[in-house]
C-alpha atoms as a PDB file:
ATOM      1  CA  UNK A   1      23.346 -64.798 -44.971  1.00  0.00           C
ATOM      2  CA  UNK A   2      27.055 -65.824 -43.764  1.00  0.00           C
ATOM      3  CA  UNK A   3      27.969 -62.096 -45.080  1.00  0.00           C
ATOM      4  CA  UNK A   4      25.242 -60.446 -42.309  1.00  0.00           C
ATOM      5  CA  UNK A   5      26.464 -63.094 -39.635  1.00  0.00           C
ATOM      6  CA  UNK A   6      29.952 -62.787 -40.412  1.00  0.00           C
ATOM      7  CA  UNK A   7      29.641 -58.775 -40.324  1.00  0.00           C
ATOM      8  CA  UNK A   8      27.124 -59.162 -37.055  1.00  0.00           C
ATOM      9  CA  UNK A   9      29.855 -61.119 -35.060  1.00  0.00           C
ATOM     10  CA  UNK A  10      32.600 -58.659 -36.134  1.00  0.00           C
ATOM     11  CA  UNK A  11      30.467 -55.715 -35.550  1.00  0.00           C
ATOM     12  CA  UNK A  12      30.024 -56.794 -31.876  1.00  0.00           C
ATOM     13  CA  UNK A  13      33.689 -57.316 -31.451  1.00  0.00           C
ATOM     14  CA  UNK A  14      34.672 -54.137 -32.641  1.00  0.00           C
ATOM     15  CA  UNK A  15      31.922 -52.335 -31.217  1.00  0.00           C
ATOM     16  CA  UNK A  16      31.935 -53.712 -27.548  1.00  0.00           C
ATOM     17  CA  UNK A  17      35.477 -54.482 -27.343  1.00  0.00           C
ATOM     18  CA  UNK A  18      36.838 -51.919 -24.054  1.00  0.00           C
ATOM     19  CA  UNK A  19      38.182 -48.609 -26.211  1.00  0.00           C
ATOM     20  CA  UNK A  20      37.437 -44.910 -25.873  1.00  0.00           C
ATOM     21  CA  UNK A  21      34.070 -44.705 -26.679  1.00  0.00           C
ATOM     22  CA  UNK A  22      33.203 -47.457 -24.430  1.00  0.00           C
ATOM     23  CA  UNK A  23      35.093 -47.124 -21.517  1.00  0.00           C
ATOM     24  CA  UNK A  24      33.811 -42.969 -21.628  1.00  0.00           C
ATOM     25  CA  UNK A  25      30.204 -44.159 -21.409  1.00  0.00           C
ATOM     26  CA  UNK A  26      31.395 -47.083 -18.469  1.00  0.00           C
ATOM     27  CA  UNK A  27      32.575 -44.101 -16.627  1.00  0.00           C
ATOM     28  CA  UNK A  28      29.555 -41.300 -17.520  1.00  0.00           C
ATOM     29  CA  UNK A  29      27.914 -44.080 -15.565  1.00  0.00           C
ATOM     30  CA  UNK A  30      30.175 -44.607 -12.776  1.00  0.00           C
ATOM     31  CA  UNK A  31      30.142 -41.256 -12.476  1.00  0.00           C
ATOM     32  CA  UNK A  32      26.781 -39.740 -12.863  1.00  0.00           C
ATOM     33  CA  UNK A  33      24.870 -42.767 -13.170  1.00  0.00           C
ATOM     34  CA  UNK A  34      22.537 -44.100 -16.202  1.00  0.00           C
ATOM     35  CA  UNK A  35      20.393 -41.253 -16.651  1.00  0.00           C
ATOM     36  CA  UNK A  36      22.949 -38.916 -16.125  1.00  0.00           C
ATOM     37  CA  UNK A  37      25.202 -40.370 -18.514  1.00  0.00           C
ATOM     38  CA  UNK A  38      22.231 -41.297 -21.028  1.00  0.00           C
ATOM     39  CA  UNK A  39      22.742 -37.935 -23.099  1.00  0.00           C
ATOM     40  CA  UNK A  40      26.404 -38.480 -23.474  1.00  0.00           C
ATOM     41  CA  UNK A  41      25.890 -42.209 -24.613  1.00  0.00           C
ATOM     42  CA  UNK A  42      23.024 -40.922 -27.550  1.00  0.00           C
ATOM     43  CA  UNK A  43      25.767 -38.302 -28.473  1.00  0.00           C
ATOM     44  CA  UNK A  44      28.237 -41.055 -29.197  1.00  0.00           C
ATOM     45  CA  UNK A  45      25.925 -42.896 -30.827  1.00  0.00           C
ATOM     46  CA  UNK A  46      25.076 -40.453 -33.181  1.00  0.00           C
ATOM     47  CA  UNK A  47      28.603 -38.752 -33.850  1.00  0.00           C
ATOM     48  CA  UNK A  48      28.960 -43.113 -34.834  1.00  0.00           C
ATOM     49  CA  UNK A  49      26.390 -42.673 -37.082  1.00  0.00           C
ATOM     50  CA  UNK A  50      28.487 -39.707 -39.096  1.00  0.00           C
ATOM     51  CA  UNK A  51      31.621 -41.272 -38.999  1.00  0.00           C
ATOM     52  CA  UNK A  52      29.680 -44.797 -40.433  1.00  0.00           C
ATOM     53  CA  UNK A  53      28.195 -42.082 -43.408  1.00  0.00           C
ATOM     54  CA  UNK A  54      32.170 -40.685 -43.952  1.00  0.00           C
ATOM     55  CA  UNK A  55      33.793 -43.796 -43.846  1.00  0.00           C
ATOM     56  CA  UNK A  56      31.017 -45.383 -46.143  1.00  0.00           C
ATOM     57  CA  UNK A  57      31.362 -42.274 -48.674  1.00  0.00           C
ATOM     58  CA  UNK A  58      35.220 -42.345 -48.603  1.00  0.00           C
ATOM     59  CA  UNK A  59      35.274 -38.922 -46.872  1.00  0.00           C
ATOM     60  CA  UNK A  60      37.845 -40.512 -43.961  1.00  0.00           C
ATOM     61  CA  UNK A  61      40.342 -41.529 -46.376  1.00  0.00           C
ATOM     62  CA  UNK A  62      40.429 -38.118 -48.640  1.00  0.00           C
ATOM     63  CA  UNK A  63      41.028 -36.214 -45.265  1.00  0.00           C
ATOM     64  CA  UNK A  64      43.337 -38.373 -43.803  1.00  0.00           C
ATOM     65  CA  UNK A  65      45.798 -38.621 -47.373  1.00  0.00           C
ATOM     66  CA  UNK A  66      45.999 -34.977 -46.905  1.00  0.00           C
ATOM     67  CA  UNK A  67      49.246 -34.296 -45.694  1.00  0.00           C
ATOM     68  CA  UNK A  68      49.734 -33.447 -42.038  1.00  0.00           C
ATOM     69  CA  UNK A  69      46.110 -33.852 -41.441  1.00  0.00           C
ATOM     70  CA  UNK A  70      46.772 -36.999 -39.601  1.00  0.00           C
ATOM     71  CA  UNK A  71      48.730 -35.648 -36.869  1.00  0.00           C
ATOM     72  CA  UNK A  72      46.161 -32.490 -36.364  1.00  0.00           C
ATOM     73  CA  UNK A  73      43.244 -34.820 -35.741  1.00  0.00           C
ATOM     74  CA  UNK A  74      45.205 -36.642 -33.378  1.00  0.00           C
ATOM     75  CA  UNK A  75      46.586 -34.296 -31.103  1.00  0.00           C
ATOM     76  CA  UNK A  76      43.047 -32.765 -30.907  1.00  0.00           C
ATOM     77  CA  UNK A  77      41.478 -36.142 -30.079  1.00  0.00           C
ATOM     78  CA  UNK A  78      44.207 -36.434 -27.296  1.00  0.00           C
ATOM     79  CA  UNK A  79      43.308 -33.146 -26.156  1.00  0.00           C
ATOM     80  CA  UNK A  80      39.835 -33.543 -25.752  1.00  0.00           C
ATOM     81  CA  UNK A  81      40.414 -37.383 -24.291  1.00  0.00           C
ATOM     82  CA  UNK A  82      42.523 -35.968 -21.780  1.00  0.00           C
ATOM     83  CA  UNK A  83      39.899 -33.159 -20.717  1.00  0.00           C
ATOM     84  CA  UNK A  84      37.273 -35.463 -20.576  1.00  0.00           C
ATOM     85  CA  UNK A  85      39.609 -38.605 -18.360  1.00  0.00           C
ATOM     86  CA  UNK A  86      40.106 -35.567 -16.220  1.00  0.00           C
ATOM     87  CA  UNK A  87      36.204 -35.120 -15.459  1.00  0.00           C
ATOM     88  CA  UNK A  88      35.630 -38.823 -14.824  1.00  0.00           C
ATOM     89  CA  UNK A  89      38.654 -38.810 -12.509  1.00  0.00           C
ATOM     90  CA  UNK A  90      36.995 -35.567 -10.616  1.00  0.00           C
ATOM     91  CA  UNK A  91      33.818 -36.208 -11.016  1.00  0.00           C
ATOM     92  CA  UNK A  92      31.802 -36.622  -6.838  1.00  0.00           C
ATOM     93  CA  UNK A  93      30.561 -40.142  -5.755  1.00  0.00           C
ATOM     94  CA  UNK A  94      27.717 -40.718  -7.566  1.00  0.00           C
ATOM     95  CA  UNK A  95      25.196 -40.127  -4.434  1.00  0.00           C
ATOM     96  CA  UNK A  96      26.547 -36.767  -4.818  1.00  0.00           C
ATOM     97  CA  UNK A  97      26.425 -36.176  -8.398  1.00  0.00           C
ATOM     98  CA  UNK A  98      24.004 -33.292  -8.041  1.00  0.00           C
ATOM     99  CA  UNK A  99      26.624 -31.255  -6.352  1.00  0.00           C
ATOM    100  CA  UNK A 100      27.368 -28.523  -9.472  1.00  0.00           C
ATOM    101  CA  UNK A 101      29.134 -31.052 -11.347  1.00  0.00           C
ATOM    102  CA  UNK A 102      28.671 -31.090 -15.112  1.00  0.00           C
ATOM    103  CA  UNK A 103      27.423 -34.116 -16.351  1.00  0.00           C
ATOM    104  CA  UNK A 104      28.872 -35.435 -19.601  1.00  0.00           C
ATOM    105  CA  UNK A 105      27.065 -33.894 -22.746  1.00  0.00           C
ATOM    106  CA  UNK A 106      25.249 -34.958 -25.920  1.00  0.00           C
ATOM    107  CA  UNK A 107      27.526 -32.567 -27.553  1.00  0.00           C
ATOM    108  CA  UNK A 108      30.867 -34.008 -26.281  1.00  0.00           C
ATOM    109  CA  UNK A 109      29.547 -37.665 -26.906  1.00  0.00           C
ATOM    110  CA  UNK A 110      29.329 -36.555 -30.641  1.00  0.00           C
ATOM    111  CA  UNK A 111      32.668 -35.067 -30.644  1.00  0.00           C
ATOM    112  CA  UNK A 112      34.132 -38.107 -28.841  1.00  0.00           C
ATOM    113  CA  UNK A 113      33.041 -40.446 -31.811  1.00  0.00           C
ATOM    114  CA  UNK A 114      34.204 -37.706 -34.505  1.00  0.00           C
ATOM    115  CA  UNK A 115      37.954 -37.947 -32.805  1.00  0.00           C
ATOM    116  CA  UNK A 116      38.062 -41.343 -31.985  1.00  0.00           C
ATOM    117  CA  UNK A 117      40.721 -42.978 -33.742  1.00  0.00           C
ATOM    118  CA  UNK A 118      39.226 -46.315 -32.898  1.00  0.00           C
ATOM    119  CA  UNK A 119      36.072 -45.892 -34.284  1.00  0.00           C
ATOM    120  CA  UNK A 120      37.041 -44.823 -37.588  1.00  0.00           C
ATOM    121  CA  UNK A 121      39.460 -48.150 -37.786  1.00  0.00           C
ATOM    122  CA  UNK A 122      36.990 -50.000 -36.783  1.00  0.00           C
ATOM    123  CA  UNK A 123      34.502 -48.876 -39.438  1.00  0.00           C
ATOM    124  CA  UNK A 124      36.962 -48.790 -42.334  1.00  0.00           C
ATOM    125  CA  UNK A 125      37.651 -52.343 -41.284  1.00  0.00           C
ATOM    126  CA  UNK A 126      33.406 -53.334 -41.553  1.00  0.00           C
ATOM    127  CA  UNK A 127      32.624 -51.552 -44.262  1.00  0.00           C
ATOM    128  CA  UNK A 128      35.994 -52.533 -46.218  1.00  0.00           C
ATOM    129  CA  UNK A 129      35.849 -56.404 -44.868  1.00  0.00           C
ATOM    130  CA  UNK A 130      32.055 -57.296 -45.423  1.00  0.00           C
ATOM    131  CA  UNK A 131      29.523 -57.217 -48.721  1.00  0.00           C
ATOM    132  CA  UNK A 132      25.931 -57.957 -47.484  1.00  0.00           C
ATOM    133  CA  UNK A 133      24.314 -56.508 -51.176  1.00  0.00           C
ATOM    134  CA  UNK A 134      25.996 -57.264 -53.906  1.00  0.00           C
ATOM    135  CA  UNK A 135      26.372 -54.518 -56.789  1.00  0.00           C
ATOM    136  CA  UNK A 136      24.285 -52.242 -54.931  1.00  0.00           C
ATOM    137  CA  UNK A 137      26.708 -50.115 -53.091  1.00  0.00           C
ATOM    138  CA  UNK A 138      24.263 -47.715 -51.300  1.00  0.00           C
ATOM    139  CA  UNK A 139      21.878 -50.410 -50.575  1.00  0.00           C
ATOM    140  CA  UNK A 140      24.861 -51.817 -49.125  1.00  0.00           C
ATOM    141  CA  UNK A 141      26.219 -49.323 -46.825  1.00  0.00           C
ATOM    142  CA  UNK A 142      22.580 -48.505 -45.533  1.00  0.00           C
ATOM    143  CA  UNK A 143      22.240 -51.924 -44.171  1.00  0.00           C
ATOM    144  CA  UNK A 144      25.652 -51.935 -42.447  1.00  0.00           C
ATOM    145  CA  UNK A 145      24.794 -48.697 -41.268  1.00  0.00           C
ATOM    146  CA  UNK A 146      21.689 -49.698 -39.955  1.00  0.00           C
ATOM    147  CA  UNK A 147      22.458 -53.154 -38.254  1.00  0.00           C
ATOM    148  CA  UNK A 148      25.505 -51.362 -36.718  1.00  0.00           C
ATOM    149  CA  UNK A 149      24.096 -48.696 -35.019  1.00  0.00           C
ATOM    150  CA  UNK A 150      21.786 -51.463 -33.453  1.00  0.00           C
ATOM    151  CA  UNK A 151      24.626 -53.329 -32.244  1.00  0.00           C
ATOM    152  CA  UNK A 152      26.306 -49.778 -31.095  1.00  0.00           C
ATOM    153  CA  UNK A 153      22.994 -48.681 -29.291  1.00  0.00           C
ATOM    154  CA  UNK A 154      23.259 -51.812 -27.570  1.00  0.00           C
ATOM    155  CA  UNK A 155      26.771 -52.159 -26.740  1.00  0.00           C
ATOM    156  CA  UNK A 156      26.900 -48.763 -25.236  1.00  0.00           C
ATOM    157  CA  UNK A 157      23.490 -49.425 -22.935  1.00  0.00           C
ATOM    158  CA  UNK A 158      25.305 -52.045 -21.473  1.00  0.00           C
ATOM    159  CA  UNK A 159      28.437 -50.464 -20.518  1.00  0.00           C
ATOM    160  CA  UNK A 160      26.803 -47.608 -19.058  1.00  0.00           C
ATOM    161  CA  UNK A 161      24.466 -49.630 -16.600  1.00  0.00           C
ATOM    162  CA  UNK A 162      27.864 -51.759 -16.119  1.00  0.00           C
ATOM    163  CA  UNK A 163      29.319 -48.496 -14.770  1.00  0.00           C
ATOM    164  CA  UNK A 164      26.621 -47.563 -13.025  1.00  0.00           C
ATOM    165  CA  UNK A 165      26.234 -50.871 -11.529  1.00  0.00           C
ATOM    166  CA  UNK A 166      29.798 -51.172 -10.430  1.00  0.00           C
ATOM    167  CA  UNK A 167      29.265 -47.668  -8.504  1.00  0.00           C
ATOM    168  CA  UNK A 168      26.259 -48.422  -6.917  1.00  0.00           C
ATOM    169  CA  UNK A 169      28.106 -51.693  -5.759  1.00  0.00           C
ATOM    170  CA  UNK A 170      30.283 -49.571  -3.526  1.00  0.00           C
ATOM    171  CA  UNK A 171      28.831 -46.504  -2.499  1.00  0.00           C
ATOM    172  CA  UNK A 172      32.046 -45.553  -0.470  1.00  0.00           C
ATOM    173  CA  UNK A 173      33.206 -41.453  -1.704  1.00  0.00           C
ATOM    174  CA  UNK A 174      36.919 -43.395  -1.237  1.00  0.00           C
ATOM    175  CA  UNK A 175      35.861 -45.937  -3.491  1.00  0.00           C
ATOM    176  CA  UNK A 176      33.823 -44.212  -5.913  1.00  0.00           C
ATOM    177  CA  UNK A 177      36.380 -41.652  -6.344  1.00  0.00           C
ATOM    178  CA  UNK A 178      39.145 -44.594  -7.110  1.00  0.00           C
ATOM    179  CA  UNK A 179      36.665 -45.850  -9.587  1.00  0.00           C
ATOM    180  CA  UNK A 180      36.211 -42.442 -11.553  1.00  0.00           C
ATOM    181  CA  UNK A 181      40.251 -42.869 -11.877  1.00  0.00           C
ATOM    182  CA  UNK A 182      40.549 -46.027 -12.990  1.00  0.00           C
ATOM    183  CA  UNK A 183      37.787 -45.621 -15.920  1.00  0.00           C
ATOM    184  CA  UNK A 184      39.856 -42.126 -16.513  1.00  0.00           C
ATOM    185  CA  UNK A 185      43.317 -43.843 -16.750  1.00  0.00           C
ATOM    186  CA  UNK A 186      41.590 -47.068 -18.507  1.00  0.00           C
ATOM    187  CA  UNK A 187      39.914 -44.354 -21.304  1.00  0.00           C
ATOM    188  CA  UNK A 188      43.700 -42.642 -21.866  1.00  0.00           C
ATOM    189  CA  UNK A 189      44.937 -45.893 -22.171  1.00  0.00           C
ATOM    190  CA  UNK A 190      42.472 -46.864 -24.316  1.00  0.00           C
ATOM    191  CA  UNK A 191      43.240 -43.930 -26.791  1.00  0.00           C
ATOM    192  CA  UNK A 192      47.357 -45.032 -26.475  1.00  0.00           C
ATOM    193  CA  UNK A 193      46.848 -48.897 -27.930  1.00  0.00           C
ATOM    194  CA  UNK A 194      44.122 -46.832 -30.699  1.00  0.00           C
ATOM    195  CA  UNK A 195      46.785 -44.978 -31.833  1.00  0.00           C
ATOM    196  CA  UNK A 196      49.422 -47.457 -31.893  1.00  0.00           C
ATOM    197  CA  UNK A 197      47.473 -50.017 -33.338  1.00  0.00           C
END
């Protein structure tokens, strides 16, 4: 039982702790609000779910011993972490979200968690760190799999309604739009300390 507390604690560190993932789904709800950015948040949570299953089956480290795969995968996560801090920053106040502006999508939540170098740190760290069934290595990752993408589920709900909430606090197009810019800058920023740590 301390193994499942232990792991539960960490879990919610790593899993709630302000980083990519996170602070994307803060701002799909600063942006476009909870429903709006309620596609984008399942799409997270299940590209979390895949990188759990690789990390679990030793997939992450094969790729990432290949030579020069490392860099690759980065520079495309940056990329696409760039395009998508550059939506949140120009995305309308969120009374005007209707106004033609693409909302965030299940697709690109999934594709956030495959290139998120945080996640798969994170992961290698639970999975690596924590036994909760001993000698029973499937059994094993299934339950770590399955209490984290509780946790993750959870974690995410509440940072979207905390954007959401923090928009709807100040209605003002000035304000909203300064918002949408900090959560972009906060989500590059988030990728930089990822990468370097």
């Amino acid at each position: 039982m301390d193994g499942v507390v232990g792991f539960v604690l960490a879990g919610v560190a790593l899993a709630g702790s302000p980083g990519p993932a996170t602070l994307s789904v803060a701002a799909a709800g600063a942006a476009f609000g909870p429903r709006g950015g309620l596609p984008y948040m399942a799409g997270i949570i299940i590209g979390m779910l895949a990188v759990m299953a690789l990390t679990a089956a030793g997939v992450t480290g094969v790729v990432l011993a290949v030579p020069g795969a490392a860099p690759i995968l980065l520079g495309a996560a940056a990329l696409y972490f760039f395009y998508l801090a550059l939506r949140i920053a120009a995305a309308p106040p969120l009374a005007a979200a209707g106004e033609g502006h693409r909302q965030p999508s299940f697709a690109g939540g999934v594709f956030l968690s495959l290139v998120n170098p945080k996640g798969y740190a994170a992961m290698a760290a639970l999975f690596s760190g924590f036994v909760l069934i001993r000698e029973q290595l499937a059994l094993d990752a299934a339950a770590k799999i399955a209490i984290l993408a509780i946790i993750i589920a959870a974690v995410d709900l509440a940072w979207l309604f905390a954007g959401a909430a923090l928009t709807r606090a100040f209605r003002a197009p000035r304000l909203s739009r300064l918002i949408n810019i900090a959560f972009a800058l906060l989500l590059l920023a988030s990728l930089a300390l990822a990468v370097l740590f």
